[in-house]
Every structure is written in C-alpha cells, then in structure tokens.
PDB file of N, CA and C in Angstrom:
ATOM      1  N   UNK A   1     -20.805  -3.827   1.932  1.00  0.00           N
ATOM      2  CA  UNK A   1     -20.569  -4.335   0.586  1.00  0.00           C
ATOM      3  C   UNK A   1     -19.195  -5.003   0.488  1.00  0.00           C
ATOM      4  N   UNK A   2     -18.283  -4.660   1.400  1.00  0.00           N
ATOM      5  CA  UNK A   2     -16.906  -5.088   1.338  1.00  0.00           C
ATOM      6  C   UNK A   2     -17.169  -6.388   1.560  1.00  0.00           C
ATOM      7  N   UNK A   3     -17.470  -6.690   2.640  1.00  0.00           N
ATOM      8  CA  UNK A   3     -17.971  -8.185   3.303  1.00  0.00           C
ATOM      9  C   UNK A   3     -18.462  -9.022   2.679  1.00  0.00           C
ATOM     10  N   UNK A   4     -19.407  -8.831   1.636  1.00  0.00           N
ATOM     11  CA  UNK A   4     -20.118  -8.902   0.491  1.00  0.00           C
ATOM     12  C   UNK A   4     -19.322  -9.598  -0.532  1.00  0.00           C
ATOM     13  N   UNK A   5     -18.910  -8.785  -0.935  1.00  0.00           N
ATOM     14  CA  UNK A   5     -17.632  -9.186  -2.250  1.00  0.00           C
ATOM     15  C   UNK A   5     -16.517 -10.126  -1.984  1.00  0.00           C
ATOM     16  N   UNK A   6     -16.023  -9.931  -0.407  1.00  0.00           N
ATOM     17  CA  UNK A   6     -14.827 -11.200   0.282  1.00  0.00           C
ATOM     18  C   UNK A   6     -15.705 -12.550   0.163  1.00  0.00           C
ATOM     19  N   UNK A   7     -16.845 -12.492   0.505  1.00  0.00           N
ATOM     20  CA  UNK A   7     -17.206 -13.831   0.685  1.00  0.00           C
ATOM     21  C   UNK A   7     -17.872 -14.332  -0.767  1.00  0.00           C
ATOM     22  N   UNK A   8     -18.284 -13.700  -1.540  1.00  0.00           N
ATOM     23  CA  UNK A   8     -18.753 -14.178  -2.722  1.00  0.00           C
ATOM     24  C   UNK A   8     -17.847 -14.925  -3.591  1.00  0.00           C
ATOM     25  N   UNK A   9     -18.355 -16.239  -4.116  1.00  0.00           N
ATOM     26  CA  UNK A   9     -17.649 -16.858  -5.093  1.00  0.00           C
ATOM     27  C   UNK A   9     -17.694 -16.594  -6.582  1.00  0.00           C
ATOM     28  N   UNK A  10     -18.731 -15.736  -6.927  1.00  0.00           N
ATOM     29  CA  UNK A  10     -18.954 -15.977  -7.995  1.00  0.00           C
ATOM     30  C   UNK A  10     -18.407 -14.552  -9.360  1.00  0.00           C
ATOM     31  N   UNK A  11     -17.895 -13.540  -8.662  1.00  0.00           N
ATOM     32  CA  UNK A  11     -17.209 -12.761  -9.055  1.00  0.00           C
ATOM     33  C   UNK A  11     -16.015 -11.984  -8.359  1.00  0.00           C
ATOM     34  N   UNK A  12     -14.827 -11.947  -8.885  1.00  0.00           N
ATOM     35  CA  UNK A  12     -13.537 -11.251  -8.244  1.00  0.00           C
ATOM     36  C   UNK A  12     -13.769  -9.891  -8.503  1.00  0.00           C
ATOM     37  N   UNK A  13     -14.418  -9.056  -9.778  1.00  0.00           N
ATOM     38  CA  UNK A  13     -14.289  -7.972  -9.833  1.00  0.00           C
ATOM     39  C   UNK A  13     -14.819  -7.108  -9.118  1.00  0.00           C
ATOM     40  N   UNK A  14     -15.905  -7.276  -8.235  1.00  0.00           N
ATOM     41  CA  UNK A  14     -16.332  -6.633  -7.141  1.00  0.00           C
ATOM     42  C   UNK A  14     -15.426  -6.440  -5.811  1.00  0.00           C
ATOM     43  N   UNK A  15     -14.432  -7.831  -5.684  1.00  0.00           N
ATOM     44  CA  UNK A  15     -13.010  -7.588  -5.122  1.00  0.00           C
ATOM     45  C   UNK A  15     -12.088  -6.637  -5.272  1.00  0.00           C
ATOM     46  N   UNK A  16     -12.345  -6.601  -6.610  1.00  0.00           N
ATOM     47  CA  UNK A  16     -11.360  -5.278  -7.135  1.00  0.00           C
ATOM     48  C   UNK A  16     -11.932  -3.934  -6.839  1.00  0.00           C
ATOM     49  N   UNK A  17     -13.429  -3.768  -7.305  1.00  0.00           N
ATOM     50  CA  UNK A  17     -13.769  -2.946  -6.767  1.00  0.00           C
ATOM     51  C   UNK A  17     -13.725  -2.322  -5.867  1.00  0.00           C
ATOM     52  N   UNK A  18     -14.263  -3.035  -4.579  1.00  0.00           N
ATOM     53  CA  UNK A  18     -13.617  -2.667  -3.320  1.00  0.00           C
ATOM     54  C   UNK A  18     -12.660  -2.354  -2.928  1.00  0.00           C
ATOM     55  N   UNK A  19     -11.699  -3.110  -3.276  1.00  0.00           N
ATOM     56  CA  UNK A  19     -10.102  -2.822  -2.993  1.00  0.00           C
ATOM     57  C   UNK A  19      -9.488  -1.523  -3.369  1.00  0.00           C
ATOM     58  N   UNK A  20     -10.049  -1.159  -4.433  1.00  0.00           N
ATOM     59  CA  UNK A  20      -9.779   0.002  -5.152  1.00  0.00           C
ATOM     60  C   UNK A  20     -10.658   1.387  -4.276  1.00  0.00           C
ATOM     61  N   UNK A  21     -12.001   0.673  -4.095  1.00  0.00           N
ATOM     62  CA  UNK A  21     -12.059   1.741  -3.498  1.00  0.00           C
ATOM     63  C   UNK A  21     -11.825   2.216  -2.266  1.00  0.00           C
ATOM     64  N   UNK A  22     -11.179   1.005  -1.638  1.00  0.00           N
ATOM     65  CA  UNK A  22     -10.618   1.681  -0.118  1.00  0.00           C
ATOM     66  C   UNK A  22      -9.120   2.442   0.108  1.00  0.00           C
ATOM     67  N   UNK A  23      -8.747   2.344  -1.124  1.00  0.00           N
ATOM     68  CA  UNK A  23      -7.452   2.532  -1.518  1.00  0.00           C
ATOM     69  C   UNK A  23      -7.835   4.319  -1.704  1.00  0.00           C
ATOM     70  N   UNK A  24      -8.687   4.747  -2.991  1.00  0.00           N
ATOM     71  CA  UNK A  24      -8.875   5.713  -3.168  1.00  0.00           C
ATOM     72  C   UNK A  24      -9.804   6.975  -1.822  1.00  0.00           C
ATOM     73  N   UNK A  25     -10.708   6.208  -1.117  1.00  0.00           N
ATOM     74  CA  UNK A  25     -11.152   6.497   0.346  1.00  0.00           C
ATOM     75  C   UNK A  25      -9.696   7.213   1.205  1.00  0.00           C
ATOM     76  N   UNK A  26      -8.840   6.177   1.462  1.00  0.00           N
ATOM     77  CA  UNK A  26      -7.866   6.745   2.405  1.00  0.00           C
ATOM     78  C   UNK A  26      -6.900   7.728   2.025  1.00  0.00           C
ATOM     79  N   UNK A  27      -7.082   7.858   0.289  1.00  0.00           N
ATOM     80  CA  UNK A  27      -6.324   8.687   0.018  1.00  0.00           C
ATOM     81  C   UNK A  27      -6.997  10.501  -0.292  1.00  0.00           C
ATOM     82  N   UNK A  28      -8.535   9.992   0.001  1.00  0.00           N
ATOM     83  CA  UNK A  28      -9.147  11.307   0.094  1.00  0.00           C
ATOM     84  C   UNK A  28      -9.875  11.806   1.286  1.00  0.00           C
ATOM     85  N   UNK A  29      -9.410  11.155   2.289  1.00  0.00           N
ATOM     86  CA  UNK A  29      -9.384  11.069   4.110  1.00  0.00           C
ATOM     87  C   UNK A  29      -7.861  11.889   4.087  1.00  0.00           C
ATOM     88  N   UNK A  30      -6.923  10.892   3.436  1.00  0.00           N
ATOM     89  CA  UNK A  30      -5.640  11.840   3.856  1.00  0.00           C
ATOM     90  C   UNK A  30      -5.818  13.403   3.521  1.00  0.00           C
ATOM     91  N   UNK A  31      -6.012  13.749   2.032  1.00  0.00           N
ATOM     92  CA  UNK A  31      -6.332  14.954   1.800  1.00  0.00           C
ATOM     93  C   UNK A  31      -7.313  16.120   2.458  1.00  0.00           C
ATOM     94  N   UNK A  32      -7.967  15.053   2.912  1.00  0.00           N
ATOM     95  CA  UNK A  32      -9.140  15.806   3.336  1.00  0.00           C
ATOM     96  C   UNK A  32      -8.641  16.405   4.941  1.00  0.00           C
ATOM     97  N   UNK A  33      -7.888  15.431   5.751  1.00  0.00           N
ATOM     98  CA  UNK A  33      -7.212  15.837   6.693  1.00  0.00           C
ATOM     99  C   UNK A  33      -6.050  16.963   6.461  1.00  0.00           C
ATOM    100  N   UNK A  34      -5.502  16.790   5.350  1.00  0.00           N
ATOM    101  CA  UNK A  34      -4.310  18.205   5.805  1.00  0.00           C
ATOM    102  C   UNK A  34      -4.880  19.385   4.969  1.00  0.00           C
ATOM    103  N   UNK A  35      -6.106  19.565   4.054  1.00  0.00           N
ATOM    104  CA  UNK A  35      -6.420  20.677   3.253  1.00  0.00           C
ATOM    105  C   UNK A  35      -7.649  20.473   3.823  1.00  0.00           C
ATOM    106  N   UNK A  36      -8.214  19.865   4.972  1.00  0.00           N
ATOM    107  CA  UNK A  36      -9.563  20.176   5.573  1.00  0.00           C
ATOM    108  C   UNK A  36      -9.759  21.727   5.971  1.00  0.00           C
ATOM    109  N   UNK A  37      -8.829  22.241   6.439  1.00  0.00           N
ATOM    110  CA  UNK A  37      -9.557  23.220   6.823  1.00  0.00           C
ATOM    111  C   UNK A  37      -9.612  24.830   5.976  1.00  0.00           C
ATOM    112  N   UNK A  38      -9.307  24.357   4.675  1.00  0.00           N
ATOM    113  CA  UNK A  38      -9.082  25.257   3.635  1.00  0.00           C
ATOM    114  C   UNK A  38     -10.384  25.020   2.936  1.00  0.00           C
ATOM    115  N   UNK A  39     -11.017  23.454   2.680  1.00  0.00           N
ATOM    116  CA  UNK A  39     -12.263  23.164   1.854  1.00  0.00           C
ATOM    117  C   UNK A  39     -13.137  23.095   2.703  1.00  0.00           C
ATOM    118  N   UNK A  40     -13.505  23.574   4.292  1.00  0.00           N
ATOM    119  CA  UNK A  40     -13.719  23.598   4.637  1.00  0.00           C
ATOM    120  C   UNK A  40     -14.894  24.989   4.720  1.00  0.00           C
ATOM    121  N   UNK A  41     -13.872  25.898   3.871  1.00  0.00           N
ATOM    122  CA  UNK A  41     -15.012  27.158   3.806  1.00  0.00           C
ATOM    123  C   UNK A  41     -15.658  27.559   2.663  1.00  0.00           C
ATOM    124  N   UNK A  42     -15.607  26.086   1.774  1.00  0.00           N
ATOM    125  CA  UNK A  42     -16.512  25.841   1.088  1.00  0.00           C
ATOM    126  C   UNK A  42     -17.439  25.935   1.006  1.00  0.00           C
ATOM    127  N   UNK A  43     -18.841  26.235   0.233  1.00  0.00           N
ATOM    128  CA  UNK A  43     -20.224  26.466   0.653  1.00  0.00           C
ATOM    129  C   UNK A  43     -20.419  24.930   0.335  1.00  0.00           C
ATOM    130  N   UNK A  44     -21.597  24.410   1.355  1.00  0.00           N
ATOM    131  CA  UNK A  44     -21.991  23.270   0.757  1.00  0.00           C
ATOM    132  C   UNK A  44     -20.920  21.975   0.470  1.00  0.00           C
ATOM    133  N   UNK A  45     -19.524  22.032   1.141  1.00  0.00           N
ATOM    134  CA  UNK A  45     -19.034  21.178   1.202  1.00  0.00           C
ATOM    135  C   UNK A  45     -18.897  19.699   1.857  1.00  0.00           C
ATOM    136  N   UNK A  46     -19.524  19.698   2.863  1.00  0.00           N
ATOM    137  CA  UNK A  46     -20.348  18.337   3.298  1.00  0.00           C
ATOM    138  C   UNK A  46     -20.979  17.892   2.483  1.00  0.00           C
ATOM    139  N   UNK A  47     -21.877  18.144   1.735  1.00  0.00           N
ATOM    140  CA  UNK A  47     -22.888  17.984   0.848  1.00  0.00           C
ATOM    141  C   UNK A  47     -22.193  17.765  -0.560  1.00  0.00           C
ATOM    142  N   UNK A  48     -21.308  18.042  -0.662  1.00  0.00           N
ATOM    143  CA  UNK A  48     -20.332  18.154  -2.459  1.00  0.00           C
ATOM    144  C   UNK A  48     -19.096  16.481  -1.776  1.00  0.00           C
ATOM    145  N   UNK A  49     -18.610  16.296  -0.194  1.00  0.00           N
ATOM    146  CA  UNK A  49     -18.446  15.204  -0.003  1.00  0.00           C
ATOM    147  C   UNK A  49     -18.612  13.962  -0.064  1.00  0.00           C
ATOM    148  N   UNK A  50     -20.207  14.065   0.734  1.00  0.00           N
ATOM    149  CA  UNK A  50     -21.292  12.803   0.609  1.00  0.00           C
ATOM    150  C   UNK A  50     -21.450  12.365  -0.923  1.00  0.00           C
ATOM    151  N   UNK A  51     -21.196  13.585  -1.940  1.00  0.00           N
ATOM    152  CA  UNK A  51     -21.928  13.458  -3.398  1.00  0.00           C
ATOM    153  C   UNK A  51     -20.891  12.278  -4.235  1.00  0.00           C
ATOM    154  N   UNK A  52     -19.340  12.810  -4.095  1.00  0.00           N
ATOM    155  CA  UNK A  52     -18.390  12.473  -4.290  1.00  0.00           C
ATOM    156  C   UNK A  52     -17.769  11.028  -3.626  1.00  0.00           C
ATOM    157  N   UNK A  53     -18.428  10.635  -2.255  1.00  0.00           N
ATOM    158  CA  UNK A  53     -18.107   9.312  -1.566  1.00  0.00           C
ATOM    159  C   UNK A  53     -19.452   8.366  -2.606  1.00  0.00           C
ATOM    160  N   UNK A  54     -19.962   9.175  -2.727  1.00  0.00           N
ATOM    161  CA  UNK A  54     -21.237   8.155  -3.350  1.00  0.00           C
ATOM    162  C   UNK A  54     -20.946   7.553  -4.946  1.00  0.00           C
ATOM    163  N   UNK A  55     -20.444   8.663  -5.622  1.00  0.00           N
ATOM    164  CA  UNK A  55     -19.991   8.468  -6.971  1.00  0.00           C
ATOM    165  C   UNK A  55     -18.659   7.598  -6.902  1.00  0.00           C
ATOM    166  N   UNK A  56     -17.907   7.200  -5.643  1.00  0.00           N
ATOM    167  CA  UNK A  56     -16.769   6.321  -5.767  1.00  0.00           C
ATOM    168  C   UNK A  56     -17.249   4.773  -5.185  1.00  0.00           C
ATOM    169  N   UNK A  57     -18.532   5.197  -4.952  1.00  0.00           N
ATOM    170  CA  UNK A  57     -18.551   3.719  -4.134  1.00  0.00           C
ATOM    171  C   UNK A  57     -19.228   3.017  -4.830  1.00  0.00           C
ATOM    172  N   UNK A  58     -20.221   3.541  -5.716  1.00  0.00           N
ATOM    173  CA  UNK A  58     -21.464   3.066  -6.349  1.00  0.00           C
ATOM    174  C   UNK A  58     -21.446   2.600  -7.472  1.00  0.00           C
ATOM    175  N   UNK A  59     -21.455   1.296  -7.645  1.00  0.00           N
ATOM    176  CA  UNK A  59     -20.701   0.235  -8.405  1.00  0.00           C
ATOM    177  C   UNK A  59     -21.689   0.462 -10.011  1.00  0.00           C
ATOM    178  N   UNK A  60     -22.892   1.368 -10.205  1.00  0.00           N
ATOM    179  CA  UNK A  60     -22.681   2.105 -11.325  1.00  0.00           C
ATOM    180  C   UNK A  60     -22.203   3.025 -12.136  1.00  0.00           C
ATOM    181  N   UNK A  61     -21.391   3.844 -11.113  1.00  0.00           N
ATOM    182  CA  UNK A  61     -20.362   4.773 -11.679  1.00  0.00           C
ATOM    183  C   UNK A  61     -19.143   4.346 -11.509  1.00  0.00           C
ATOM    184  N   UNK A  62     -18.672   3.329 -10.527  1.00  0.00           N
ATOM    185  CA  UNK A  62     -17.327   2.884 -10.154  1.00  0.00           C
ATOM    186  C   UNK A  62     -16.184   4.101 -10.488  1.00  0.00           C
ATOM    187  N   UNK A  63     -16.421   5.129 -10.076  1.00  0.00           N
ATOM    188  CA  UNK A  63     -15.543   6.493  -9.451  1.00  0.00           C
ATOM    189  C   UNK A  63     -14.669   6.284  -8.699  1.00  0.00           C
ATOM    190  N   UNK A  64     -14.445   5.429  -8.017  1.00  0.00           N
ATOM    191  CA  UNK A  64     -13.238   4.178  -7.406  1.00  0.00           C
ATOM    192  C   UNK A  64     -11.976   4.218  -8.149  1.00  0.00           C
ATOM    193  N   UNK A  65     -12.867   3.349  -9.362  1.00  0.00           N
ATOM    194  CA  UNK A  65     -11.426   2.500 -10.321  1.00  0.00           C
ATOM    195  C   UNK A  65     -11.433   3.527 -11.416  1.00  0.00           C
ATOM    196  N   UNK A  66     -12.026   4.314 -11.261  1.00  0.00           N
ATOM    197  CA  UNK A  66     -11.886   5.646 -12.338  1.00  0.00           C
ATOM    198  C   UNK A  66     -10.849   6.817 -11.931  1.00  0.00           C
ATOM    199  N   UNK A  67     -11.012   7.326 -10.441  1.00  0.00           N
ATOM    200  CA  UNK A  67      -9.800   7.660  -9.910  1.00  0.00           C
ATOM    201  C   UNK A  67      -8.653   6.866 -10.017  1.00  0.00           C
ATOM    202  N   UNK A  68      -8.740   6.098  -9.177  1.00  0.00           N
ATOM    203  CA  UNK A  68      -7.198   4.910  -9.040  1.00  0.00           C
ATOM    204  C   UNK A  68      -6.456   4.774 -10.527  1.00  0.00           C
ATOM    205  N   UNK A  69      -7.518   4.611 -12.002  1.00  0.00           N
ATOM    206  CA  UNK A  69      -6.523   4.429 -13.028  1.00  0.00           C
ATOM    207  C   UNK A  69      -6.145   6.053 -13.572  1.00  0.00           C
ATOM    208  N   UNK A  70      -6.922   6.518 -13.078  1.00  0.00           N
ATOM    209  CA  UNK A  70      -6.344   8.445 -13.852  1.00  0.00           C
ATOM    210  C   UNK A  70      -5.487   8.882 -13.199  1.00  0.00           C
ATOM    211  N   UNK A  71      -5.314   8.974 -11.834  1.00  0.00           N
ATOM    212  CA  UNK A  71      -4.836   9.322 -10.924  1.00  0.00           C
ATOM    213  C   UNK A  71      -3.958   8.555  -9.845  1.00  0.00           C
ATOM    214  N   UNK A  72      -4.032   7.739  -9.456  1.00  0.00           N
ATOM    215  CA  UNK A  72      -3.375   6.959  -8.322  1.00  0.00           C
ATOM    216  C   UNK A  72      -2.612   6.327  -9.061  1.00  0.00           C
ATOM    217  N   UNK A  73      -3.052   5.366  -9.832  1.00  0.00           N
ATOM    218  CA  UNK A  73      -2.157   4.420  -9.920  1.00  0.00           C
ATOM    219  C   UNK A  73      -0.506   4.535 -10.821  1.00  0.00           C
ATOM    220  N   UNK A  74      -0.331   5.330 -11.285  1.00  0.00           N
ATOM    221  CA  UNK A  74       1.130   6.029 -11.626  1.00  0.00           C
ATOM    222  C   UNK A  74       2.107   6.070 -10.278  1.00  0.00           C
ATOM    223  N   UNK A  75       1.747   6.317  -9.281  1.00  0.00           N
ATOM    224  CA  UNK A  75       2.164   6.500  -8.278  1.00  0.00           C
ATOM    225  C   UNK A  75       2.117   5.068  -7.266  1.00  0.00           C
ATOM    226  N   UNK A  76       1.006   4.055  -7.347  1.00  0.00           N
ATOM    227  CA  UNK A  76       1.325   3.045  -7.149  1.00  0.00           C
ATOM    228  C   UNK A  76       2.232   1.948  -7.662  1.00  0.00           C
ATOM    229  N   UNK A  77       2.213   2.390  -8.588  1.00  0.00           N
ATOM    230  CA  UNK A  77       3.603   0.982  -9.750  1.00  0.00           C
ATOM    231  C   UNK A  77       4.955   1.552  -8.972  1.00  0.00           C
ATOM    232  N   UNK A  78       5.093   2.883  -8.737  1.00  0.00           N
ATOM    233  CA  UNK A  78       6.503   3.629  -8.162  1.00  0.00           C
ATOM    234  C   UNK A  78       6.595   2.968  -6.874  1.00  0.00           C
ATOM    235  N   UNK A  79       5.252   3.028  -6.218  1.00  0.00           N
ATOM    236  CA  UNK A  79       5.836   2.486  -4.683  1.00  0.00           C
ATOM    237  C   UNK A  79       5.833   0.895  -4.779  1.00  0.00           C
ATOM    238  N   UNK A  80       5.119  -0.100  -5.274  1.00  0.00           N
ATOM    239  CA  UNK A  80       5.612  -0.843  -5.274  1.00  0.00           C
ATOM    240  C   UNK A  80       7.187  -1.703  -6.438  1.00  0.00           C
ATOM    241  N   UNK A  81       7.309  -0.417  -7.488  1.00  0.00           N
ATOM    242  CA  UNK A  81       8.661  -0.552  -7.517  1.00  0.00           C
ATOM    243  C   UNK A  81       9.855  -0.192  -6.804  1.00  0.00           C
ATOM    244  N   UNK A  82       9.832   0.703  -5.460  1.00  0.00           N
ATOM    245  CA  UNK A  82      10.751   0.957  -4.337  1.00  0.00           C
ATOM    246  C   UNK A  82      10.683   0.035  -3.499  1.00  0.00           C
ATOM    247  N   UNK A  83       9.478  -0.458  -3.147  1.00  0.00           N
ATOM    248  CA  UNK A  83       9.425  -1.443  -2.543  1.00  0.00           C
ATOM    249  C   UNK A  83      10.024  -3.190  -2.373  1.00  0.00           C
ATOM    250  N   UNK A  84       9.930  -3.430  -3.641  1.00  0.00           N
ATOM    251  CA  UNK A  84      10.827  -4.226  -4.205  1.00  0.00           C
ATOM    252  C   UNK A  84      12.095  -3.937  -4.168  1.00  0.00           C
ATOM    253  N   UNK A  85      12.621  -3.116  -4.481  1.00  0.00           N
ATOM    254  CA  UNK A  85      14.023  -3.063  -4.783  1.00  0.00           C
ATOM    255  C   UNK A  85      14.769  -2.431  -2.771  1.00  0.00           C
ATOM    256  N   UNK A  86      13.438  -2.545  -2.529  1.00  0.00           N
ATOM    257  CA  UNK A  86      14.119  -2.052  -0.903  1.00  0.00           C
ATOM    258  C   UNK A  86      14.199  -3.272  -0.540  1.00  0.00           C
ATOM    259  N   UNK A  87      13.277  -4.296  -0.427  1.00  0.00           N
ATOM    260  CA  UNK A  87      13.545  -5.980  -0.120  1.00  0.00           C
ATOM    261  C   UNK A  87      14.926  -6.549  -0.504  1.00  0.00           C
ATOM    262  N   UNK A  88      14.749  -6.005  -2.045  1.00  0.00           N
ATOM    263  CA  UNK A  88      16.055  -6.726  -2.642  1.00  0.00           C
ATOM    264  C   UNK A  88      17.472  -6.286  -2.106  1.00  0.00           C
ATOM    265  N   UNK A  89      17.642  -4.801  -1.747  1.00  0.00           N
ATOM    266  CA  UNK A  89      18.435  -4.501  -1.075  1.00  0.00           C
ATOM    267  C   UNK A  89      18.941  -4.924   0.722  1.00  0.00           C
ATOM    268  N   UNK A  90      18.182  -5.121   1.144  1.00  0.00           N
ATOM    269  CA  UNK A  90      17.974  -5.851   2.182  1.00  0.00           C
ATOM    270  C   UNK A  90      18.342  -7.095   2.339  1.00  0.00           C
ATOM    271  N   UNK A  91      17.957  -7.792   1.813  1.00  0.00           N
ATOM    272  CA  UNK A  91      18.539  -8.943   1.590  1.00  0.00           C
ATOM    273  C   UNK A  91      19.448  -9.344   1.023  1.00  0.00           C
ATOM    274  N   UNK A  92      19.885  -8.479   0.122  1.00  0.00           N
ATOM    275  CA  UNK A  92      21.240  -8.516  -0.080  1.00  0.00           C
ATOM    276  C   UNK A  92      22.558  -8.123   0.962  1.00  0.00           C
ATOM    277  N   UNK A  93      21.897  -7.344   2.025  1.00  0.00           N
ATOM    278  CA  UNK A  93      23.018  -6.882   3.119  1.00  0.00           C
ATOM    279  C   UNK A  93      22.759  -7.752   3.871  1.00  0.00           C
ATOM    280  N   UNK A  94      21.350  -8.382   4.368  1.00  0.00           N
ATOM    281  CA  UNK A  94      21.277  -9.502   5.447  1.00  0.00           C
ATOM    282  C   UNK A  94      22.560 -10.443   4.802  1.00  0.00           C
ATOM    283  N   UNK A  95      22.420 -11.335   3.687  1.00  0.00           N
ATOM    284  CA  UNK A  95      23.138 -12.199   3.094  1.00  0.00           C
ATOM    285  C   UNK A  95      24.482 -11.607   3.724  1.00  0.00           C
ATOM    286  N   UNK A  96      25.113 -10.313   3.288  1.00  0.00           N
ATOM    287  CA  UNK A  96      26.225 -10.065   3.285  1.00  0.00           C
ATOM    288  C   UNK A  96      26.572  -9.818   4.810  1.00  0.00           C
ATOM    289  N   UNK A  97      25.510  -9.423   5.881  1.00  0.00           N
ATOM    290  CA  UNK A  97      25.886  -9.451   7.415  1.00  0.00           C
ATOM    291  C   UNK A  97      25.984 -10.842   7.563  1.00  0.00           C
ATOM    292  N   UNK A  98      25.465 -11.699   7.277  1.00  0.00           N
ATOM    293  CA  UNK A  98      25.229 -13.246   7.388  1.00  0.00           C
ATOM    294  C   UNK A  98      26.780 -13.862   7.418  1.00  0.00           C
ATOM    295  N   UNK A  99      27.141 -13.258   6.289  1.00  0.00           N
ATOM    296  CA  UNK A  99      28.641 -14.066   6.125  1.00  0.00           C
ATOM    297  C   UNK A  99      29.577 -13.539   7.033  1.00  0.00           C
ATOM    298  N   UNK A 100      29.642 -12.461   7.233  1.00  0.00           N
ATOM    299  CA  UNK A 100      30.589 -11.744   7.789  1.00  0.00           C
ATOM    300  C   UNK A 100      30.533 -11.864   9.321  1.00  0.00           C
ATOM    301  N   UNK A 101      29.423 -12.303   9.329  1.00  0.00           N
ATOM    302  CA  UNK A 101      29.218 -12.870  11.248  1.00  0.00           C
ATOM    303  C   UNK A 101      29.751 -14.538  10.959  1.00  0.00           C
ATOM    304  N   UNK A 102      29.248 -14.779   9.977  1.00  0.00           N
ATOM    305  CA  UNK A 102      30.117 -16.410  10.163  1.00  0.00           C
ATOM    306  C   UNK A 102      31.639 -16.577  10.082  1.00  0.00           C
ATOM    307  N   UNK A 103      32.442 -15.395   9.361  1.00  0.00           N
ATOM    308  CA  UNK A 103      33.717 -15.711   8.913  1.00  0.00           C
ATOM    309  C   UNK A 103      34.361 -15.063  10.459  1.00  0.00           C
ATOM    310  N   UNK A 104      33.646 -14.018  11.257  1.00  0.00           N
ATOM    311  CA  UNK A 104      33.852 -13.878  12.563  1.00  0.00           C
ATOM    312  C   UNK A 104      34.168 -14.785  13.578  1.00  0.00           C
ATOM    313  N   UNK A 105      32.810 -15.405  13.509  1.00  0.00           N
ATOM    314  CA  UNK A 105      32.533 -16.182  14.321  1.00  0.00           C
ATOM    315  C   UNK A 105      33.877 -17.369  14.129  1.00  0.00           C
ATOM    316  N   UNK A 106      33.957 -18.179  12.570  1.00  0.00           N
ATOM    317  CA  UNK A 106      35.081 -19.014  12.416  1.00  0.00           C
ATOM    318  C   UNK A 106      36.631 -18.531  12.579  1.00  0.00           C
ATOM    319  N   UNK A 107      36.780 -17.184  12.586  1.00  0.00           N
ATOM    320  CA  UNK A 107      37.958 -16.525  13.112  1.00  0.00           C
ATOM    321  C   UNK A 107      38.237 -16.635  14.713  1.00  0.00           C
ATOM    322  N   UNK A 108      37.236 -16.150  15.636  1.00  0.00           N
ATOM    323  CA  UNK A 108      36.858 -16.331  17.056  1.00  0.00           C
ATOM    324  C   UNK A 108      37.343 -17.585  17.667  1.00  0.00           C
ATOM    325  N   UNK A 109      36.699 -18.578  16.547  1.00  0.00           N
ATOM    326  CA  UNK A 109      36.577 -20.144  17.044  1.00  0.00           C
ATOM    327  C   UNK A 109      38.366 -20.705  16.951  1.00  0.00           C
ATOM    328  N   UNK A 110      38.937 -20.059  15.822  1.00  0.00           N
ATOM    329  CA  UNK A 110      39.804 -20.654  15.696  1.00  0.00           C
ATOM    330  C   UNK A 110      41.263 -20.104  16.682  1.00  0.00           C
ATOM    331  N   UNK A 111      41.267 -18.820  16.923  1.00  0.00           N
ATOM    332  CA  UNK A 111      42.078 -17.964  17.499  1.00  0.00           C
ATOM    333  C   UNK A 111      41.606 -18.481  19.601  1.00  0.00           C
ATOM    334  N   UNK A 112      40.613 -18.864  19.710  1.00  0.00           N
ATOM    335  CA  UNK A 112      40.186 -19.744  20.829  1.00  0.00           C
ATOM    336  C   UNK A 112      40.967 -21.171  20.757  1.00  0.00           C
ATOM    337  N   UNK A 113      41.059 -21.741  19.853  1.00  0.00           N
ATOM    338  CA  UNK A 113      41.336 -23.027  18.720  1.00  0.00           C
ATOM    339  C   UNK A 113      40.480 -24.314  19.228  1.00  0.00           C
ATOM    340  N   UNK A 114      38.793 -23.697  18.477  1.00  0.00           N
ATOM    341  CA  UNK A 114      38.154 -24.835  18.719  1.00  0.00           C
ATOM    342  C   UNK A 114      37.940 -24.872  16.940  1.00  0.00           C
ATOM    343  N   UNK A 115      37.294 -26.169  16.858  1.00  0.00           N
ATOM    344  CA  UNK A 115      37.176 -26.967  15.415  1.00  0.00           C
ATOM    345  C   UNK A 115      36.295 -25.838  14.509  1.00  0.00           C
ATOM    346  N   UNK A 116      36.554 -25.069  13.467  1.00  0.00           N
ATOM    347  CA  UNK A 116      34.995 -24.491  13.099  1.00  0.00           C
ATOM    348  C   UNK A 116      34.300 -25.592  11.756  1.00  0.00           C
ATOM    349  N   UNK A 117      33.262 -24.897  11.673  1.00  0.00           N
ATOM    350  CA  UNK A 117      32.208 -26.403  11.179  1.00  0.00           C
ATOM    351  C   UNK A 117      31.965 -26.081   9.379  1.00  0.00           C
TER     352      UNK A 117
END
C-alpha cells in the first residue's frame, strides 16, 4: 500500500497516511523490543498484536494518525525543534571556525610575508 500511495497522483492524504503510519510502526517495534519480554507473558498476545497492527494500518480506522496526533506527535514538534536549533548552532560555529582559520591563515601568510587576498 506504501508503493501505492508514492505513486498515485490523485491523492496526498494516503501519503500522509502512510507516513504516519510507519512512523507509529517503528515506534511500536521499538517498544515492543525493550518491553518484549514482559508482554510477552501475555495471554494471547500475538493475537492482541496482529489486532492492533491491523487497526493502525487500515485506512478505515486510520489508528496510525490517531496515535501519532494523541500521542507522538508532542514529542515530534520537540525533536524537530532541537533539531533546528542544533543546525542553527552549527552553523553558527562552522561560520565562526571559518573565520578564524582565515584570519590564521592571513596571519601565517603575512608573518611568511606573502600578499594575503
């Protein structure tokens, strides 16, 4: 269905859909990996899994974008607001290594005493 929705022209929200729900997938793979072996002695928990992958995927319940806005996405606006401001920081020290290798470099050049540019 992913494949599906990339190539279709005629609606984006099934894009979203998807997107959302691979988002919410890896984040209940992650869980499922470090508290696997606690829900694990669950009765019937394979079966309460499958029930739950089905209700997120199945674009009549869209359990996807129903998680992601109750749950996830509070936590997504945060990371991509760190994220940003980690770029911005970054580039603000590149800029500032930037100069400080040039005023080097024109110190170097001149204490050598070639022309600096």
């Amino acid at each position: 269905m992913s494949f599906h929705a990339l190539e279709s022209k005629k609606d984006e929200n099934d894009d979203k859909q998807w997107l959302t729900y691979w988002v919410v997938f890896g984040a209940f793979n992650i869980i499922d990996q470090f508290a696997g072996f606690v829900l694990h002695f669950i009765p019937f928990y394979y079966v309460l899994k499958l029930v739950v992958l089905i209700l997120l995927f199945h674009p009549k319940f869209q359990g996807a974008t129903w998680v992601y806005n109750n749950y996830i996405q509070e936590y997504a606006t945060h990371i991509v607001e760190l994220d940003e401001a980690a770029k911005k920081a970054i580039g603000e020290h590149l800029d500032a290594g930037k100069k400080a290798f040039g005023e080097a470099a024109n110190m170097a050049k001149a204490k050598i005493g070639m022309k600096s540019e």
